[in-house]
C-alpha atoms as a PDB file:
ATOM      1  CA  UNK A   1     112.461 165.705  50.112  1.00  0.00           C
ATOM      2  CA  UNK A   2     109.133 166.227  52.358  1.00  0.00           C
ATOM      3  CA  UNK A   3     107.266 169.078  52.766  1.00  0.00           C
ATOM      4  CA  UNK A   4     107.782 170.746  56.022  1.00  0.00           C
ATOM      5  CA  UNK A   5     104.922 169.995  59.080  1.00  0.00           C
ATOM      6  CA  UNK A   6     102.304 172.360  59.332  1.00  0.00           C
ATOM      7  CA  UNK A   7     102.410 174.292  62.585  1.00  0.00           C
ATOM      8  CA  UNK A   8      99.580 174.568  64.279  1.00  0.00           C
ATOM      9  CA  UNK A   9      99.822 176.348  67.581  1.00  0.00           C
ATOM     10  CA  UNK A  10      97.998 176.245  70.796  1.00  0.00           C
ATOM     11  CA  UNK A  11      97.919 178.791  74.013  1.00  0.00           C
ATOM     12  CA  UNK A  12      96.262 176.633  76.394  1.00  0.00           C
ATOM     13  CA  UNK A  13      95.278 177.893  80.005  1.00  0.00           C
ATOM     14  CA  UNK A  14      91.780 178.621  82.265  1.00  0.00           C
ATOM     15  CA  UNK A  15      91.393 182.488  81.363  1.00  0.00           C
ATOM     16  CA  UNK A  16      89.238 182.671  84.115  1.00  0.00           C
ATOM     17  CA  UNK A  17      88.657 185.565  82.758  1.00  0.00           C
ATOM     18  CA  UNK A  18      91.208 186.328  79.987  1.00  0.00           C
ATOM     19  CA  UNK A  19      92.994 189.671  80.568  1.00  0.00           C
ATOM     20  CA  UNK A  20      94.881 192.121  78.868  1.00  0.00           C
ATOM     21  CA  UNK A  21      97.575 190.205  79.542  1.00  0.00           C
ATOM     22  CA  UNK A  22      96.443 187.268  77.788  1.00  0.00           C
ATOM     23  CA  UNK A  23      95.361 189.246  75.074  1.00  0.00           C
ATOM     24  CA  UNK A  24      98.511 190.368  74.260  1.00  0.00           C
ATOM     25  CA  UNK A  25      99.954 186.775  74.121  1.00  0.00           C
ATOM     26  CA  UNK A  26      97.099 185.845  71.964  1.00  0.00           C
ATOM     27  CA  UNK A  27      97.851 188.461  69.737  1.00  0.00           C
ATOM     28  CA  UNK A  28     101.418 188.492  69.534  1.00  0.00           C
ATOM     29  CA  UNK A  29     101.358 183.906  68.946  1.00  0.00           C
ATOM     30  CA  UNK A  30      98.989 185.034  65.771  1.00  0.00           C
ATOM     31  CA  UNK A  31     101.377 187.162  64.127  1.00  0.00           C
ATOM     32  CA  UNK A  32     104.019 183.812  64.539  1.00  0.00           C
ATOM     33  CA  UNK A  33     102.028 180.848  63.854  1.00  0.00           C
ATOM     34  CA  UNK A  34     100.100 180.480  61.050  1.00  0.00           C
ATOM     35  CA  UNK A  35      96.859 178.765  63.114  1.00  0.00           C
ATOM     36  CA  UNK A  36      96.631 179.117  66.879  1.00  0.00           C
ATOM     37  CA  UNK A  37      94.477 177.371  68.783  1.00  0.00           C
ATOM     38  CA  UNK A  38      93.358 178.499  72.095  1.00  0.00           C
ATOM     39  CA  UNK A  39      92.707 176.387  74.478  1.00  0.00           C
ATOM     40  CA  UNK A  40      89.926 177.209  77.065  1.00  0.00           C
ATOM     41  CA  UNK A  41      90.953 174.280  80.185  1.00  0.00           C
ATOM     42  CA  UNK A  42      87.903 173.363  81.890  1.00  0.00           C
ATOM     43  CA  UNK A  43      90.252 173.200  85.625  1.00  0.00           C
ATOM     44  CA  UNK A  44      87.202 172.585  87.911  1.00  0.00           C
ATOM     45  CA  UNK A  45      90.181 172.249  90.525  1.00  0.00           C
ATOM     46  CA  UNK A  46      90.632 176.128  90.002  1.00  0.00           C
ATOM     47  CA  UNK A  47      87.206 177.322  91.322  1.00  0.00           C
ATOM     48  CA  UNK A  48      86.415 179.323  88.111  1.00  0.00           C
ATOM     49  CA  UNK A  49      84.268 181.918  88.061  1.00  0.00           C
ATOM     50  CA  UNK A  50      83.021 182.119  84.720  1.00  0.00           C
ATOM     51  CA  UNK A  51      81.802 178.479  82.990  1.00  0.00           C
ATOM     52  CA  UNK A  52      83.832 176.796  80.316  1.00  0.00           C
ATOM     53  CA  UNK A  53      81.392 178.078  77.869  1.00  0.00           C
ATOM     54  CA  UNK A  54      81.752 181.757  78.891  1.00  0.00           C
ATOM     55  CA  UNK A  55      85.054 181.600  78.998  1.00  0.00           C
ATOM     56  CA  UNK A  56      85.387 180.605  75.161  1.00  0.00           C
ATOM     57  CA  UNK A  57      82.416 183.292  74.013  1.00  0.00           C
ATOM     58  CA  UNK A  58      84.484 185.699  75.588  1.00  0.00           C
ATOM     59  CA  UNK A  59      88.007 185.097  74.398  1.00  0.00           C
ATOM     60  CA  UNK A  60      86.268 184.787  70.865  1.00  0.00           C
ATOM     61  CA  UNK A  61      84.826 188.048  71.318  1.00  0.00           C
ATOM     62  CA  UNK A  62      88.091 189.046  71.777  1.00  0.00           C
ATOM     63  CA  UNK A  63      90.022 187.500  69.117  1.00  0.00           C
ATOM     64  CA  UNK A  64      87.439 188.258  66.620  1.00  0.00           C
ATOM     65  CA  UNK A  65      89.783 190.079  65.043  1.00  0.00           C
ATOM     66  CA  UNK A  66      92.136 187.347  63.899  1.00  0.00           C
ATOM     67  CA  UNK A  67      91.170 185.169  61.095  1.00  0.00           C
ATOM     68  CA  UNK A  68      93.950 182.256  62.274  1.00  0.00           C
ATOM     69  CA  UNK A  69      92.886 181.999  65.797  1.00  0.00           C
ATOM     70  CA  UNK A  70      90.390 179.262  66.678  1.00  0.00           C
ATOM     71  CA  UNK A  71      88.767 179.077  70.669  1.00  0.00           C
ATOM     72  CA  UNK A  72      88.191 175.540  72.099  1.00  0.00           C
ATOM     73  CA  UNK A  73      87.372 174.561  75.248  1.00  0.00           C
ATOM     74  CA  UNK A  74      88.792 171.094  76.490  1.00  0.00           C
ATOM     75  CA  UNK A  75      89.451 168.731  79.563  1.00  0.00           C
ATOM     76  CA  UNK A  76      92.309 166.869  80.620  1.00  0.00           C
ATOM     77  CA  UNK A  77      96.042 166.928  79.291  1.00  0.00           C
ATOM     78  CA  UNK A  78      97.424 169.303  76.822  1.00  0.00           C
ATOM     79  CA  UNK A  79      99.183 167.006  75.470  1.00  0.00           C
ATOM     80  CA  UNK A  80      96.369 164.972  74.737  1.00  0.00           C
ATOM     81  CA  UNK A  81      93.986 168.170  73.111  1.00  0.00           C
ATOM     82  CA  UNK A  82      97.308 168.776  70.709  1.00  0.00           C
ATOM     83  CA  UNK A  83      97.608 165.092  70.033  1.00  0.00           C
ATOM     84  CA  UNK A  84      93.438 165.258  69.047  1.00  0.00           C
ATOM     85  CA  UNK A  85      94.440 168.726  67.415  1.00  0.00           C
ATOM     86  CA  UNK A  86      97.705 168.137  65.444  1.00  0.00           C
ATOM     87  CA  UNK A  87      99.128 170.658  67.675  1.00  0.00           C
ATOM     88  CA  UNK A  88     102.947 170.525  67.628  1.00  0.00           C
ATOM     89  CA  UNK A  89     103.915 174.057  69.562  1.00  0.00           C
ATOM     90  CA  UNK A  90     102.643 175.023  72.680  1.00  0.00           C
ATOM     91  CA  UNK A  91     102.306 178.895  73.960  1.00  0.00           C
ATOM     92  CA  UNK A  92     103.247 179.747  77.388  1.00  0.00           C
ATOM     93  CA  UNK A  93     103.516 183.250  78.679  1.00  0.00           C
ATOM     94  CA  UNK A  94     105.867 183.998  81.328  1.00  0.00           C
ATOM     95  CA  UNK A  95     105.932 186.915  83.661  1.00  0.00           C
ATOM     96  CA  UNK A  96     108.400 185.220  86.534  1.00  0.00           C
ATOM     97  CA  UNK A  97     111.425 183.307  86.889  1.00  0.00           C
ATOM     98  CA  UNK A  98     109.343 181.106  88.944  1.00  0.00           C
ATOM     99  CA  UNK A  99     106.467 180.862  86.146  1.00  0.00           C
ATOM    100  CA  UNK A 100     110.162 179.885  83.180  1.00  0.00           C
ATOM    101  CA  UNK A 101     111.096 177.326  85.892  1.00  0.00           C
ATOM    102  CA  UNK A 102     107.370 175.477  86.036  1.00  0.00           C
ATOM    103  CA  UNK A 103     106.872 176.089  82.573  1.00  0.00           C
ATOM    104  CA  UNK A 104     110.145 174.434  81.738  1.00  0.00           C
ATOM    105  CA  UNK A 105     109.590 171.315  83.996  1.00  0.00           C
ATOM    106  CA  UNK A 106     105.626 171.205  82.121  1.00  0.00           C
ATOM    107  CA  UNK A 107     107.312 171.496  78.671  1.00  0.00           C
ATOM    108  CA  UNK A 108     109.979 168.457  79.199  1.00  0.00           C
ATOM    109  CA  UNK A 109     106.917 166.275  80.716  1.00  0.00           C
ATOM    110  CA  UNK A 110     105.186 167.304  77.866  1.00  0.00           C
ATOM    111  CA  UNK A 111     107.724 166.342  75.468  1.00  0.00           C
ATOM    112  CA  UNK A 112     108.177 163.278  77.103  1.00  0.00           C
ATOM    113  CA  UNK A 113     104.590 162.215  76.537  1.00  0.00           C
ATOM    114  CA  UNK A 114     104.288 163.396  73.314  1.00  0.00           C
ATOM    115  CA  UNK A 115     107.572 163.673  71.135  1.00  0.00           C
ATOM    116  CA  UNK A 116     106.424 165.891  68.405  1.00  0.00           C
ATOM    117  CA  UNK A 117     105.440 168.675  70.821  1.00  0.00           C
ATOM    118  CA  UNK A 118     107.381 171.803  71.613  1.00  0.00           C
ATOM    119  CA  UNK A 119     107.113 174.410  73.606  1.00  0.00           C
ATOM    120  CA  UNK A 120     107.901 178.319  72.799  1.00  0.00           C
ATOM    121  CA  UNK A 121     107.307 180.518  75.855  1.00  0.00           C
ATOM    122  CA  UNK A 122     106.507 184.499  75.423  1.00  0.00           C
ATOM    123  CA  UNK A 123     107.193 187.206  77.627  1.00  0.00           C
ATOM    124  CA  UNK A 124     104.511 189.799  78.221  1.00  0.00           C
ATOM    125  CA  UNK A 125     104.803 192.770  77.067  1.00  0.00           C
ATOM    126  CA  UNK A 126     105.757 195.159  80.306  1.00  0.00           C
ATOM    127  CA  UNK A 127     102.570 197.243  80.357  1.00  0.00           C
ATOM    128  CA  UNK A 128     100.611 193.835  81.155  1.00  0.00           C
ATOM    129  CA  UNK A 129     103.724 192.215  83.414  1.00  0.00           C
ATOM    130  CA  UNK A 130     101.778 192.392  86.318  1.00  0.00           C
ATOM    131  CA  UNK A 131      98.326 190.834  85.068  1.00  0.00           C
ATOM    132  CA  UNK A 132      96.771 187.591  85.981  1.00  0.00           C
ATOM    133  CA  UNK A 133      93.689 186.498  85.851  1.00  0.00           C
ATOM    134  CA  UNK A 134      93.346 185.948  89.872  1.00  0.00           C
ATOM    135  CA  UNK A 135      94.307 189.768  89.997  1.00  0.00           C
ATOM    136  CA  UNK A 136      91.145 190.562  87.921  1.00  0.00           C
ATOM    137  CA  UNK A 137      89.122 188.729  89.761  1.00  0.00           C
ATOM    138  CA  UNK A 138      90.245 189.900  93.548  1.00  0.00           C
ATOM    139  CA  UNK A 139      90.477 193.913  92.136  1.00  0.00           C
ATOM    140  CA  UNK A 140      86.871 193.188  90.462  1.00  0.00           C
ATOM    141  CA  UNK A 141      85.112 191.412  94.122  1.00  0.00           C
ATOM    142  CA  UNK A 142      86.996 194.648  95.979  1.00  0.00           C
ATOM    143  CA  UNK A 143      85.487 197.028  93.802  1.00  0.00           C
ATOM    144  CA  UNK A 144      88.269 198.670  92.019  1.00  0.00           C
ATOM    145  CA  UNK A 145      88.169 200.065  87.989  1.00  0.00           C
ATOM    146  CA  UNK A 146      88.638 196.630  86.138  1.00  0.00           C
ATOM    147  CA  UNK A 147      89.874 198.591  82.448  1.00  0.00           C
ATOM    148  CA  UNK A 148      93.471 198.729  82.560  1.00  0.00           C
ATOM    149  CA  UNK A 149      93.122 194.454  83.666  1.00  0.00           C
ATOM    150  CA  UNK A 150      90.556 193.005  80.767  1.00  0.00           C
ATOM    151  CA  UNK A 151      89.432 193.248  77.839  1.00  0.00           C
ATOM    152  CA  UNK A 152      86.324 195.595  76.880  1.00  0.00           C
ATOM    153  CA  UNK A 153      84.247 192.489  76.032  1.00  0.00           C
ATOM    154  CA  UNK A 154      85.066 190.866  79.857  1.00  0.00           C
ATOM    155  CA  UNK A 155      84.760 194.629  81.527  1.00  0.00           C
ATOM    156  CA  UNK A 156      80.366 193.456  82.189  1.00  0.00           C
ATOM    157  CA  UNK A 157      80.893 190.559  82.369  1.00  0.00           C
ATOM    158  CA  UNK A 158      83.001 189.809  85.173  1.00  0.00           C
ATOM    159  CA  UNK A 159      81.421 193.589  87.369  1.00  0.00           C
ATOM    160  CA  UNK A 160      78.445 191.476  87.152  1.00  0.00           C
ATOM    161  CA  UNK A 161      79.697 188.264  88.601  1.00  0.00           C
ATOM    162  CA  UNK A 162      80.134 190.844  91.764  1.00  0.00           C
ATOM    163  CA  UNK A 163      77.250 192.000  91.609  1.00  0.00           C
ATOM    164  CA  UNK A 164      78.507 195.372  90.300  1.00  0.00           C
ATOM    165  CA  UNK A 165      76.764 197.220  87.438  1.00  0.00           C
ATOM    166  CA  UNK A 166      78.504 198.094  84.072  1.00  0.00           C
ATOM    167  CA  UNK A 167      80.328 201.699  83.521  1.00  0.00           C
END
């Protein structure tokens, strides 16, 4: 008889910047796998604010806390960073029907290109529901509190990209 596979996990997505939100995914995927990977997608197509590099300082600011999380920032397909990675379960959060329905289609294509790859998809826990990342960004640039959306690590950070001091 063989030993089972080690699971390795991966959250992938731009956290441009991570949130609460994301956070709470993070958290919750390291209490299930026994290594999670997060991975920081470059997604020039996305405009981001905050450079690949800052985007993994930050979330490992974050996640400093958890000895079985590892931050690394990548380019191209998922499938192809969990291939390099051994990753065999993707994490997706899901706040809408309409984010199951994509992130159903992404995990059969997915699947399709690489066979040993699943997918497990988390629901957020209600107080951070509402969060994304392009929330935190548009409350930030209009000048509304930024505390109950981020992280304390991103709060600076991401006043400064407009141009607003720190509390």
């Amino acid at each position: 008889m063989s030993a089972a596979p080690q699971i390795i996990a991966a959250y992938s997505g731009t956290f441009d910047p991570v949130t609460l939100g994301h956070n709470d995914i993070i958290h919750r995927a390291a209490r299930m796998f026994p290594r999670l990977i997060v991975a920081v997608g470059s997604n020039v197509a996305k405009n981001p604010r905050f450079s690949l590099d800052e985007r993994v300082d930050l979330i490992r600011q974050v996640t400093a806390d958890l000895d079985n999380v590892e931050v690394i920032g990548f380019s191209g397909l998922i499938v192809d960073f969990a291939r390099d990675h051994q990753v065999n379960v993707l994490v997706r959060g899901v706040r809408t029907v309409v984010d199951v329905d994509y992130e159903k289609q992404m995990a059969v294509m997915n699947r399709d290109l690489y066979p040993q790859l699943d997918t497990v998809m988390l629901a957020p826990s209600p107080e951070f529901a509402h969060l994304s990342s392009s929330l935190a960004r548009e409350l930030a640039g209009l000048g509304a509190p930024v505390e109950k959306l981020v992280p304390k690590a991103v709060i600076g950070p991401l006043l400064a990209r407009f141009g607003r001091p720190a509390a």
